[in-house]
PDB file of N, CA and C in Angstrom:
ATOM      1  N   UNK A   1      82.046 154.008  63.682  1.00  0.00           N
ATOM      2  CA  UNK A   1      80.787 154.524  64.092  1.00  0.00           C
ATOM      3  C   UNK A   1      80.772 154.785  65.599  1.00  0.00           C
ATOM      4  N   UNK A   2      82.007 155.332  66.053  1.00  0.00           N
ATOM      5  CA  UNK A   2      81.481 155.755  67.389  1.00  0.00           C
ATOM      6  C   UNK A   2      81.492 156.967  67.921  1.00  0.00           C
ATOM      7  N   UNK A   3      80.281 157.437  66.681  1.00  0.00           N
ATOM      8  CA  UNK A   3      79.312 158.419  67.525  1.00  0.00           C
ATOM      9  C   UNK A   3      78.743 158.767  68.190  1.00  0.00           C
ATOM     10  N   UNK A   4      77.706 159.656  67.817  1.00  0.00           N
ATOM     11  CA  UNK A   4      76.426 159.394  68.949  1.00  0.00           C
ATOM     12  C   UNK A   4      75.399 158.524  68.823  1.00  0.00           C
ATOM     13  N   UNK A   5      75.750 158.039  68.163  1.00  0.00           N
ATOM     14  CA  UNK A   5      74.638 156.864  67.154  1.00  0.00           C
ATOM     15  C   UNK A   5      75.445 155.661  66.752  1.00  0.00           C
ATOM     16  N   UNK A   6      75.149 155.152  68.034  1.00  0.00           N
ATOM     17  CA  UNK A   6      75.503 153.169  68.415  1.00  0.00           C
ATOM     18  C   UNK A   6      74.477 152.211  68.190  1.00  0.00           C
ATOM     19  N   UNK A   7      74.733 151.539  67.082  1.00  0.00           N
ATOM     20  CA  UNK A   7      73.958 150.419  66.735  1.00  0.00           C
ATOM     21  C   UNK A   7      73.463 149.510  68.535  1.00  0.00           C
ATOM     22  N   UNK A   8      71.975 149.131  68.509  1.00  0.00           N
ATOM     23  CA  UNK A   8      72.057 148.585  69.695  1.00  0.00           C
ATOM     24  C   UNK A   8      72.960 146.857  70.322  1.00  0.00           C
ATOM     25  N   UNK A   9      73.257 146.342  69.061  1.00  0.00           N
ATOM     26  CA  UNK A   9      74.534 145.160  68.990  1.00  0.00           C
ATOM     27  C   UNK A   9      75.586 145.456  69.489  1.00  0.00           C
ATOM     28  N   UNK A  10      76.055 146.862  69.187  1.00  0.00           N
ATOM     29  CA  UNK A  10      76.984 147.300  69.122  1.00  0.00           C
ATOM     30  C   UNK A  10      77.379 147.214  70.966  1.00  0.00           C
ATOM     31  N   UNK A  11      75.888 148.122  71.284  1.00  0.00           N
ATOM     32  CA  UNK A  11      76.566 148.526  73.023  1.00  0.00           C
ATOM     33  C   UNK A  11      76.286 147.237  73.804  1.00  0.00           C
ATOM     34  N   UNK A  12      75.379 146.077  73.459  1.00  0.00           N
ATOM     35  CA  UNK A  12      75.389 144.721  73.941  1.00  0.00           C
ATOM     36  C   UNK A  12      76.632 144.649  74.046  1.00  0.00           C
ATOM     37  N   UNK A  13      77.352 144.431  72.840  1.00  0.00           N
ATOM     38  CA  UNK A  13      78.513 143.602  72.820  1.00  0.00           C
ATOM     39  C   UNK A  13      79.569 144.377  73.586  1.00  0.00           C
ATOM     40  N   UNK A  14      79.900 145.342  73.915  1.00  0.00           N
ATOM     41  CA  UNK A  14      80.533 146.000  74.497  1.00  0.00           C
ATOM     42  C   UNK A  14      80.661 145.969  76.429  1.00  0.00           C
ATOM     43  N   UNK A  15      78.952 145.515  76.555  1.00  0.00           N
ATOM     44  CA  UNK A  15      78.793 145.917  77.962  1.00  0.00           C
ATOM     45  C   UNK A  15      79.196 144.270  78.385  1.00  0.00           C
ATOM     46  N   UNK A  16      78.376 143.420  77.318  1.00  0.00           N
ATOM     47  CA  UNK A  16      79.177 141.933  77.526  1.00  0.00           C
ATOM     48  C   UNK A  16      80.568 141.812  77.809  1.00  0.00           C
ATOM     49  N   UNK A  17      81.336 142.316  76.497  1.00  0.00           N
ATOM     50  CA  UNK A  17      82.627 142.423  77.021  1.00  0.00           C
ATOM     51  C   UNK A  17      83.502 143.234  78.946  1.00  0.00           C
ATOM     52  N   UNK A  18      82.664 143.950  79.212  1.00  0.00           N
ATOM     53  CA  UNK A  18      83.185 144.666  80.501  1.00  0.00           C
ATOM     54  C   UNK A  18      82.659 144.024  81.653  1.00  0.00           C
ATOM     55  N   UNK A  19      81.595 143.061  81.341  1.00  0.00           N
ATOM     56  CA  UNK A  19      80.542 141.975  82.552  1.00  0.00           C
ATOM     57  C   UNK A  19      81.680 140.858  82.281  1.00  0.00           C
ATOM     58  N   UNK A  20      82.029 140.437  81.206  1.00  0.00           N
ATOM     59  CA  UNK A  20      83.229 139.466  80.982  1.00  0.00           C
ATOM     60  C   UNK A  20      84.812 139.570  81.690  1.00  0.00           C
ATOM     61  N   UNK A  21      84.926 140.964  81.466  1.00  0.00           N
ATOM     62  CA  UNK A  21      86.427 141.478  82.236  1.00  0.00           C
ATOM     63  C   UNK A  21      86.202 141.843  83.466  1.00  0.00           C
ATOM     64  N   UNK A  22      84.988 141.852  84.529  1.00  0.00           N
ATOM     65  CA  UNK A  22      84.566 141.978  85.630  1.00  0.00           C
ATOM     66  C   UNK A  22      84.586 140.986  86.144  1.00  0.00           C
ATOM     67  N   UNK A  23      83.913 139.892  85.357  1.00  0.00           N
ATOM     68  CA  UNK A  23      84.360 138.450  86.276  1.00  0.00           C
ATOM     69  C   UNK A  23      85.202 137.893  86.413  1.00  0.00           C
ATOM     70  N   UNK A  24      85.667 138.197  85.270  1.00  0.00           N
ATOM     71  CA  UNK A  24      87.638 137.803  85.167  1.00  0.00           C
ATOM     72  C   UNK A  24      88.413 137.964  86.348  1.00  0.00           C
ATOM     73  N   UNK A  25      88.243 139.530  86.554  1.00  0.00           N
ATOM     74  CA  UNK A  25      88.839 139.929  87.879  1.00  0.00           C
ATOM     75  C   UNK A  25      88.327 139.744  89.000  1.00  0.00           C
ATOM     76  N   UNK A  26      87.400 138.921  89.622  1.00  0.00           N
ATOM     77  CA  UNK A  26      86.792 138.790  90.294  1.00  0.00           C
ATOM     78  C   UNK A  26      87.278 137.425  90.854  1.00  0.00           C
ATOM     79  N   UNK A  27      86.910 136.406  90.028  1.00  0.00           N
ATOM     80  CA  UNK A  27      87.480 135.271  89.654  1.00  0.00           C
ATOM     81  C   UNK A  27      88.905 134.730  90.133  1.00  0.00           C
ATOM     82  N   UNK A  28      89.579 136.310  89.704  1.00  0.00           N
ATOM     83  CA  UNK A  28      91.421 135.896  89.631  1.00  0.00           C
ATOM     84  C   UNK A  28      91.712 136.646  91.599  1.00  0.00           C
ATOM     85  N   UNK A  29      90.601 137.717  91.764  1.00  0.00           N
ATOM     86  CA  UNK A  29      90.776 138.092  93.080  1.00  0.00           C
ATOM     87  C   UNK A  29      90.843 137.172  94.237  1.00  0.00           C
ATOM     88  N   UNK A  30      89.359 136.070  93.903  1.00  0.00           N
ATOM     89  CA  UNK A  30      88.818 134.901  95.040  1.00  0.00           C
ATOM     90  C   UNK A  30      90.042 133.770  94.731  1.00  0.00           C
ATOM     91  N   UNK A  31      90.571 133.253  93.257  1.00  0.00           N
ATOM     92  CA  UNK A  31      91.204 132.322  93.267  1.00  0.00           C
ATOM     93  C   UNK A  31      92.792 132.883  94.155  1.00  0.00           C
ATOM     94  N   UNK A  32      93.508 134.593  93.903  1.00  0.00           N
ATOM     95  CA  UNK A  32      94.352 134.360  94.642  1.00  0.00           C
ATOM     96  C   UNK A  32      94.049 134.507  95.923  1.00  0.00           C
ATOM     97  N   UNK A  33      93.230 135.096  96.613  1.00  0.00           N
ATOM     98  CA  UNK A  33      92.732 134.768  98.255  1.00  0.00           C
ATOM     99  C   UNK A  33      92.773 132.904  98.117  1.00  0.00           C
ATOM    100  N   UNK A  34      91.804 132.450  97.477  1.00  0.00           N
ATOM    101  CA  UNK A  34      92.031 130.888  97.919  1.00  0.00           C
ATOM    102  C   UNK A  34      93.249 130.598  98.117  1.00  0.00           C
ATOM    103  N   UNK A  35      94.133 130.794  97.492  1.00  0.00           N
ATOM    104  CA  UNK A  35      95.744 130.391  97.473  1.00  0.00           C
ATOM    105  C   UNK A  35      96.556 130.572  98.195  1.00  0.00           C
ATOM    106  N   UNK A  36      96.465 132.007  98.752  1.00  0.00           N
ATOM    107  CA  UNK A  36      97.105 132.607 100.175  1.00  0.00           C
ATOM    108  C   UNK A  36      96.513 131.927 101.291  1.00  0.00           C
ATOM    109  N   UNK A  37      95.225 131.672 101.056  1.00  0.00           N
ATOM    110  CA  UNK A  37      94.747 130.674 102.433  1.00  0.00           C
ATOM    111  C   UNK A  37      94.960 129.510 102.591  1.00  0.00           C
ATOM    112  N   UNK A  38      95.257 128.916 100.904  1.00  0.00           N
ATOM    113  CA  UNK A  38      95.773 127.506 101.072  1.00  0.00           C
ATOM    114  C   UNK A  38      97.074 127.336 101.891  1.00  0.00           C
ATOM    115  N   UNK A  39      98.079 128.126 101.019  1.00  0.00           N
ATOM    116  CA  UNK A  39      99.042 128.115 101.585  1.00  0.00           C
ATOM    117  C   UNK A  39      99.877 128.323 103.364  1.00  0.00           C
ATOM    118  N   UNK A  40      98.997 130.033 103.375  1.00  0.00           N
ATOM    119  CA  UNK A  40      98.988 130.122 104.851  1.00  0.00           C
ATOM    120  C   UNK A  40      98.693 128.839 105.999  1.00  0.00           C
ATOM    121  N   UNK A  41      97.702 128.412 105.232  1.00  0.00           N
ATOM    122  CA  UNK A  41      96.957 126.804 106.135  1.00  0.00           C
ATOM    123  C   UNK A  41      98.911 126.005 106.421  1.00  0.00           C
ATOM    124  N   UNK A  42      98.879 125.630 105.249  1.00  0.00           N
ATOM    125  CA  UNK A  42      99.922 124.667 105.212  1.00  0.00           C
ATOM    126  C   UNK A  42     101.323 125.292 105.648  1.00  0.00           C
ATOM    127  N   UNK A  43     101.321 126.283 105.505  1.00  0.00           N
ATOM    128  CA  UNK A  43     102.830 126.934 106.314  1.00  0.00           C
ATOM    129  C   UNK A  43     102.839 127.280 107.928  1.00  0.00           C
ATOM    130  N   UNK A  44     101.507 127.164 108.204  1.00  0.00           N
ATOM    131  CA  UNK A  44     101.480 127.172 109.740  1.00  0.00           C
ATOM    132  C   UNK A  44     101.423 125.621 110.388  1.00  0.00           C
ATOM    133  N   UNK A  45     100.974 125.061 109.255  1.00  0.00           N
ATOM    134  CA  UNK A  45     101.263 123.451 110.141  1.00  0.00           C
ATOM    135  C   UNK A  45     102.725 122.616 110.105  1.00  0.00           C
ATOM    136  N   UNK A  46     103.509 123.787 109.734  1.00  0.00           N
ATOM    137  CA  UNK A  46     104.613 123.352 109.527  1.00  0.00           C
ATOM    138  C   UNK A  46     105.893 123.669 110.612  1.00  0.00           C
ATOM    139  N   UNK A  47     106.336 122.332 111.046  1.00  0.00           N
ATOM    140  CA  UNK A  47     107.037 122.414 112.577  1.00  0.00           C
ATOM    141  C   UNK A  47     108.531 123.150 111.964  1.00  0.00           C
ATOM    142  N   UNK A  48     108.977 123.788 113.150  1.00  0.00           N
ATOM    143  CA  UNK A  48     110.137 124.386 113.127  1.00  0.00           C
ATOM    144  C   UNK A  48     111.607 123.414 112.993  1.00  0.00           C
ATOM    145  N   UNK A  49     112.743 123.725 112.628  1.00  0.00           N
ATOM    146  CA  UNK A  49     113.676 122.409 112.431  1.00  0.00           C
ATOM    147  C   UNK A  49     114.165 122.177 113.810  1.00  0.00           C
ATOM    148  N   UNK A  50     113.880 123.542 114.840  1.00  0.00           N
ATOM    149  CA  UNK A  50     113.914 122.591 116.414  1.00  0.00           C
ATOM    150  C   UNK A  50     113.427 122.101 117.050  1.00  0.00           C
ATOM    151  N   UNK A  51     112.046 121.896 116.381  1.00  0.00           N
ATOM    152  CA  UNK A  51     111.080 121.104 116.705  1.00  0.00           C
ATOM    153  C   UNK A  51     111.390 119.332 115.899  1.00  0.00           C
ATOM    154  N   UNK A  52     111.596 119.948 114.803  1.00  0.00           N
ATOM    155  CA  UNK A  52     112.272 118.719 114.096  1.00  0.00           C
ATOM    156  C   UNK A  52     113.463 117.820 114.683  1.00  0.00           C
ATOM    157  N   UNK A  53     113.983 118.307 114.840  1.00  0.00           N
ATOM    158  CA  UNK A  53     115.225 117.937 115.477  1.00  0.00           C
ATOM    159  C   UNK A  53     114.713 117.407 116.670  1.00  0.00           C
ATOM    160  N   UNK A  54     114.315 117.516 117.707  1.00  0.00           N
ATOM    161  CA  UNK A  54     113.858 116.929 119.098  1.00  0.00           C
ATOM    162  C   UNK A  54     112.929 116.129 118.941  1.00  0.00           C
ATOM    163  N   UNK A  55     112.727 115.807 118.039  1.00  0.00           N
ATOM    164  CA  UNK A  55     111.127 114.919 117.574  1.00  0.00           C
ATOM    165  C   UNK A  55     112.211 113.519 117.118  1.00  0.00           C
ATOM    166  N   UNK A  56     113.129 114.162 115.988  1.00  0.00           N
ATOM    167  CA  UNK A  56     113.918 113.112 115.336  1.00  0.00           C
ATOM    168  C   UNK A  56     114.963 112.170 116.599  1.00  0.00           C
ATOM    169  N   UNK A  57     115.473 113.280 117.729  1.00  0.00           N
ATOM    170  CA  UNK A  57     116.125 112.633 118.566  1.00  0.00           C
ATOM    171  C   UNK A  57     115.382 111.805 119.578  1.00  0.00           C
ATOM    172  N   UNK A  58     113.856 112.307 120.087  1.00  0.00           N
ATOM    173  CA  UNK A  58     113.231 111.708 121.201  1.00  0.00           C
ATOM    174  C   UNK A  58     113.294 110.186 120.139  1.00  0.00           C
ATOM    175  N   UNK A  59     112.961 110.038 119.158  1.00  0.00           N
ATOM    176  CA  UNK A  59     112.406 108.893 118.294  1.00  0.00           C
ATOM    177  C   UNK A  59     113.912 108.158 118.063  1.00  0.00           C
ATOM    178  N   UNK A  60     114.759 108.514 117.794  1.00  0.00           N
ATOM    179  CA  UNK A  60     116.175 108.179 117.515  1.00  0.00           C
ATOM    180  C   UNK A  60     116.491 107.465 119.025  1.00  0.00           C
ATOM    181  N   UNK A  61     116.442 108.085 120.176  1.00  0.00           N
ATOM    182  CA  UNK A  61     117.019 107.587 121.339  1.00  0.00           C
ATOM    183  C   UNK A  61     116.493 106.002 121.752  1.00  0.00           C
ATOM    184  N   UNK A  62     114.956 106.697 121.556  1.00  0.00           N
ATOM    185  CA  UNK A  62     114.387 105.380 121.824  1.00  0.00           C
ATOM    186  C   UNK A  62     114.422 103.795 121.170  1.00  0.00           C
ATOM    187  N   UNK A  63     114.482 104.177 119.789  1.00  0.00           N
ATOM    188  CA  UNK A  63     114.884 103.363 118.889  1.00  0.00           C
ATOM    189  C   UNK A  63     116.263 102.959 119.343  1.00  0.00           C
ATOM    190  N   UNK A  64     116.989 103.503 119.392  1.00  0.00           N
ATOM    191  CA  UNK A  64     118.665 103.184 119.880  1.00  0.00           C
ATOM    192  C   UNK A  64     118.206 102.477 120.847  1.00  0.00           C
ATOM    193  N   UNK A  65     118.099 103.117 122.236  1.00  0.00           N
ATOM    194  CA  UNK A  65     117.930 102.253 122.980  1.00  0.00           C
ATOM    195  C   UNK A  65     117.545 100.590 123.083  1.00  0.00           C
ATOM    196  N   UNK A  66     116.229 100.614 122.122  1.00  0.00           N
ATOM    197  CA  UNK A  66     115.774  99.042 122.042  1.00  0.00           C
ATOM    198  C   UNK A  66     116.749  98.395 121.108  1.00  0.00           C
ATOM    199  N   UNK A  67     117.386  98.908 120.393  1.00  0.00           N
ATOM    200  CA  UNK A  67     117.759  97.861 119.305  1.00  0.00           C
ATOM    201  C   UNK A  67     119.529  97.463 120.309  1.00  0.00           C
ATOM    202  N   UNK A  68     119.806  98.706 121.224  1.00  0.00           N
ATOM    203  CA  UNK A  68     120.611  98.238 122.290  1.00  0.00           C
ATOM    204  C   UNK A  68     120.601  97.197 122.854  1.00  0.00           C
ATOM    205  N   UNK A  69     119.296  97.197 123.970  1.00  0.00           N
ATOM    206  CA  UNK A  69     118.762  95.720 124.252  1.00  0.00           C
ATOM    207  C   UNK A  69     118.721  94.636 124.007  1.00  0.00           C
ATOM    208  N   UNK A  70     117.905  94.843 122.688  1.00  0.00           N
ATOM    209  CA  UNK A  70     118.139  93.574 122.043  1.00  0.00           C
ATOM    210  C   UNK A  70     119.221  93.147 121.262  1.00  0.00           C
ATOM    211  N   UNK A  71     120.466  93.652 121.341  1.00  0.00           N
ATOM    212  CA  UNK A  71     121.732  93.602 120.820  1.00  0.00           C
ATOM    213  C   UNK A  71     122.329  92.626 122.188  1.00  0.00           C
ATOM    214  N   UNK A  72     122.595  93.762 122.965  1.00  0.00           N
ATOM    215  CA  UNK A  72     122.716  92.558 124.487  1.00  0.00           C
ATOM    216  C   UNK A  72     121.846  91.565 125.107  1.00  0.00           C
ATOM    217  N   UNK A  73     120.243  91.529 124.592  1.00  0.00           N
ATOM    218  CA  UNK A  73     120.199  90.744 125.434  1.00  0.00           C
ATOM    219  C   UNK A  73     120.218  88.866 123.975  1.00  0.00           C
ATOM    220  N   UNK A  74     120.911  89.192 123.188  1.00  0.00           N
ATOM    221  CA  UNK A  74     121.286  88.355 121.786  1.00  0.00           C
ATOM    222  C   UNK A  74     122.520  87.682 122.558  1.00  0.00           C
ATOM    223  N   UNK A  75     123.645  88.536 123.149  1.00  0.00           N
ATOM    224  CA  UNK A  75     125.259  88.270 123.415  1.00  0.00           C
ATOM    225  C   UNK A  75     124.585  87.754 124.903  1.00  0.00           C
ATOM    226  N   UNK A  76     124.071  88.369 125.763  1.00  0.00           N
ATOM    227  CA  UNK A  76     123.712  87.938 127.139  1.00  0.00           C
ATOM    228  C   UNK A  76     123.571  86.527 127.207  1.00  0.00           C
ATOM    229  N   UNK A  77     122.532  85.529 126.446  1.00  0.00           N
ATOM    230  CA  UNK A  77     122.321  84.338 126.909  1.00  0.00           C
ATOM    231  C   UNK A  77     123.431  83.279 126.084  1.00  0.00           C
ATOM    232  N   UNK A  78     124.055  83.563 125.125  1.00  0.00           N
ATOM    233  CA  UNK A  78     125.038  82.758 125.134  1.00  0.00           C
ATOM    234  C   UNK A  78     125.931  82.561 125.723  1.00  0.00           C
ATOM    235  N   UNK A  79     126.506  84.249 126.329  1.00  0.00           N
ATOM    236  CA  UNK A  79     127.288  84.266 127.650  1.00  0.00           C
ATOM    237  C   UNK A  79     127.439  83.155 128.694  1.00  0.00           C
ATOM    238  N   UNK A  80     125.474  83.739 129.226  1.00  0.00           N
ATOM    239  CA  UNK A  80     125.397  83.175 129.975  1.00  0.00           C
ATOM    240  C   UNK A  80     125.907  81.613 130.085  1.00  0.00           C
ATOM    241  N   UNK A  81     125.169  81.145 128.630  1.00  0.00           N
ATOM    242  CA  UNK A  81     125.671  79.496 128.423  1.00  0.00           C
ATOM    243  C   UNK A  81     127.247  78.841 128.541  1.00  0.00           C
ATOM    244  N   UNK A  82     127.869  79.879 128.028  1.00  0.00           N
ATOM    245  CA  UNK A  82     129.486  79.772 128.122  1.00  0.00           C
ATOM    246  C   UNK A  82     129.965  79.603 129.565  1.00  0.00           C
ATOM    247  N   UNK A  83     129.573  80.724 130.351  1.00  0.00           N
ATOM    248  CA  UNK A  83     129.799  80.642 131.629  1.00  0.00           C
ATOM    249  C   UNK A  83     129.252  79.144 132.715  1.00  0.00           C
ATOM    250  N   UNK A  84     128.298  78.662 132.234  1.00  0.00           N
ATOM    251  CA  UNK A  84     127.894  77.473 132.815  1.00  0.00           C
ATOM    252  C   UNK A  84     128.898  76.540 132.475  1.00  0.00           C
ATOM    253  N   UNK A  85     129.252  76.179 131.155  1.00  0.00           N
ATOM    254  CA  UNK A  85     129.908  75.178 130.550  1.00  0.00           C
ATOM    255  C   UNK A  85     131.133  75.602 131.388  1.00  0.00           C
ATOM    256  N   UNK A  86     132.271  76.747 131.370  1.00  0.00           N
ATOM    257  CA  UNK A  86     132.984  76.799 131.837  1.00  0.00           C
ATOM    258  C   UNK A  86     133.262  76.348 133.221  1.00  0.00           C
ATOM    259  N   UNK A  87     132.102  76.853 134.027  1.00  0.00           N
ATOM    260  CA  UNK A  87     132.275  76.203 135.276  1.00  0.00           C
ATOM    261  C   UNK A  87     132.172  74.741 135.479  1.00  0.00           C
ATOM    262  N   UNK A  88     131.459  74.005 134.736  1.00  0.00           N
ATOM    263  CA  UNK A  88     131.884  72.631 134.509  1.00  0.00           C
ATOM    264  C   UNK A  88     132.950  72.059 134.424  1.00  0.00           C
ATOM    265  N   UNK A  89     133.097  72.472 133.005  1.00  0.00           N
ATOM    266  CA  UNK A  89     134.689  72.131 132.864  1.00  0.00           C
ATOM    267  C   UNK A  89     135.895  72.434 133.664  1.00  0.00           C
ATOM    268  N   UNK A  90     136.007  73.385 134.625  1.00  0.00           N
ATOM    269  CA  UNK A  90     136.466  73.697 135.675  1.00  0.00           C
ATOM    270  C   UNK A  90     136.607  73.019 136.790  1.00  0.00           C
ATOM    271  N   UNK A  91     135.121  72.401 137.195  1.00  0.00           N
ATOM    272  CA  UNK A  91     135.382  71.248 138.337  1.00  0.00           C
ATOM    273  C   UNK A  91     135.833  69.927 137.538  1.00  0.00           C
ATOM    274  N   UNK A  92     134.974  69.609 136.588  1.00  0.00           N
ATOM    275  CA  UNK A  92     135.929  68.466 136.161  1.00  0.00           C
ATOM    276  C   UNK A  92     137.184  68.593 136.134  1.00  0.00           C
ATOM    277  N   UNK A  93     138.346  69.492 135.764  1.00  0.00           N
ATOM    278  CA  UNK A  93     139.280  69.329 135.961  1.00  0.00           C
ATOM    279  C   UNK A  93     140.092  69.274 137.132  1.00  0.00           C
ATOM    280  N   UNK A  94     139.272  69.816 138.278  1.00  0.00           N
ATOM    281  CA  UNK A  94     139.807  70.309 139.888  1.00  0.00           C
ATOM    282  C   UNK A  94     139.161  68.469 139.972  1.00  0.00           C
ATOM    283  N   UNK A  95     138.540  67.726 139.892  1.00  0.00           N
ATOM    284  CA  UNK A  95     138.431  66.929 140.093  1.00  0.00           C
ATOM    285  C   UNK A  95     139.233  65.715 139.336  1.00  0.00           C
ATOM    286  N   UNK A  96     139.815  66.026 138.033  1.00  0.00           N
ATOM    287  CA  UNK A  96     140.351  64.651 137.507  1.00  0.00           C
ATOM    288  C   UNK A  96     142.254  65.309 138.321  1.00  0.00           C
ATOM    289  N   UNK A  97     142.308  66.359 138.637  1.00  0.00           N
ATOM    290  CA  UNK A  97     143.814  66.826 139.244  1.00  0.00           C
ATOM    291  C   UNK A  97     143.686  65.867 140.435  1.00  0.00           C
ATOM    292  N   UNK A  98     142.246  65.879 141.293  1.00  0.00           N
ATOM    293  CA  UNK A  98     142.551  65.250 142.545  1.00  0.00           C
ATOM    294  C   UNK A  98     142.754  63.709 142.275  1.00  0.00           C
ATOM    295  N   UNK A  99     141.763  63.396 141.233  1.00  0.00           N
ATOM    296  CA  UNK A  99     142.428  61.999 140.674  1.00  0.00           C
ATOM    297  C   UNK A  99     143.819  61.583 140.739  1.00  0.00           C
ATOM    298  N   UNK A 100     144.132  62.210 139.906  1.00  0.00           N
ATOM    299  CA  UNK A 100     145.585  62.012 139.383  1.00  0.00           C
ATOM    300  C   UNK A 100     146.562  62.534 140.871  1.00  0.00           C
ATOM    301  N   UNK A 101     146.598  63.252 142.016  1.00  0.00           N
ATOM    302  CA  UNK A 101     146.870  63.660 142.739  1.00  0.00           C
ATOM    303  C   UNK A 101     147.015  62.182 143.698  1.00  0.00           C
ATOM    304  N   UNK A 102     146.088  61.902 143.913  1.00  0.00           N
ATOM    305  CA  UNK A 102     145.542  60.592 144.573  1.00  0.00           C
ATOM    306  C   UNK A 102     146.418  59.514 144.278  1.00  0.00           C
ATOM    307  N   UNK A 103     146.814  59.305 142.674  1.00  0.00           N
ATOM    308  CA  UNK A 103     146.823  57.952 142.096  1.00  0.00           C
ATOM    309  C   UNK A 103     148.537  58.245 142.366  1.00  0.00           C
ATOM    310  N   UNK A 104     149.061  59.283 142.304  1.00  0.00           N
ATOM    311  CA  UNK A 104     150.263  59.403 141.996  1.00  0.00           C
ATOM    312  C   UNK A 104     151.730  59.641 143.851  1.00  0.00           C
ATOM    313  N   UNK A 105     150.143  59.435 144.730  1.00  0.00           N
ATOM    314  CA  UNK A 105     151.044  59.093 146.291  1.00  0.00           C
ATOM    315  C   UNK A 105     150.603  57.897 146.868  1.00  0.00           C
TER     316      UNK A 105
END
């Protein structure tokens, strides 16, 4: 029956259908703009790998550095302790030589 003489159901349902495929596209237009803007957002906050890289080394050095420190200053005070004892033991012996130096003229 598509004459000139359209049941009035007929052109409802029809114009429904094209108000239906209008929003559709409408819909799919705004959701891919949302998406390009999502994305765009998030690809511009995104650092370059030589930016990466100098970020990873400023943070790397510093880190090195301290765990340097505290690597030496771990070996430093036992050192230090060794070195005391040694010098002890050092005069005691410059002193039991003069002993024995003594006892033996």
């Amino acid at each position: 029956m598509s004459g000139l003489f359209e049941p009035p159901a007929t052109v409802s349902i029809k114009l429904w259908a094209k108000e239906i495929a209008m929003k559709k596209s409408r819909c799919s237009v705004l959701f891919g703009a949302g998406l390009l803007a999502v994305v765009g957002l998030f690809g511009c906050n995104q650092e370059t790998p030589i930016e990466k890289t100098k970020a990873a080394a400023a943070s790397g050095n510093a880190a090195t550095q301290a765990a340097g420190q505290a690597a030496v200053d771990a070996i430093k005070t036992p050192m230090d302790k060794a070195r005391q004892t040694e010098s002890v033991l050092e005069q005691s012996a410059e002193q039991t030589a003069a002993k024995i130096k003594e006892a033996t003229q």
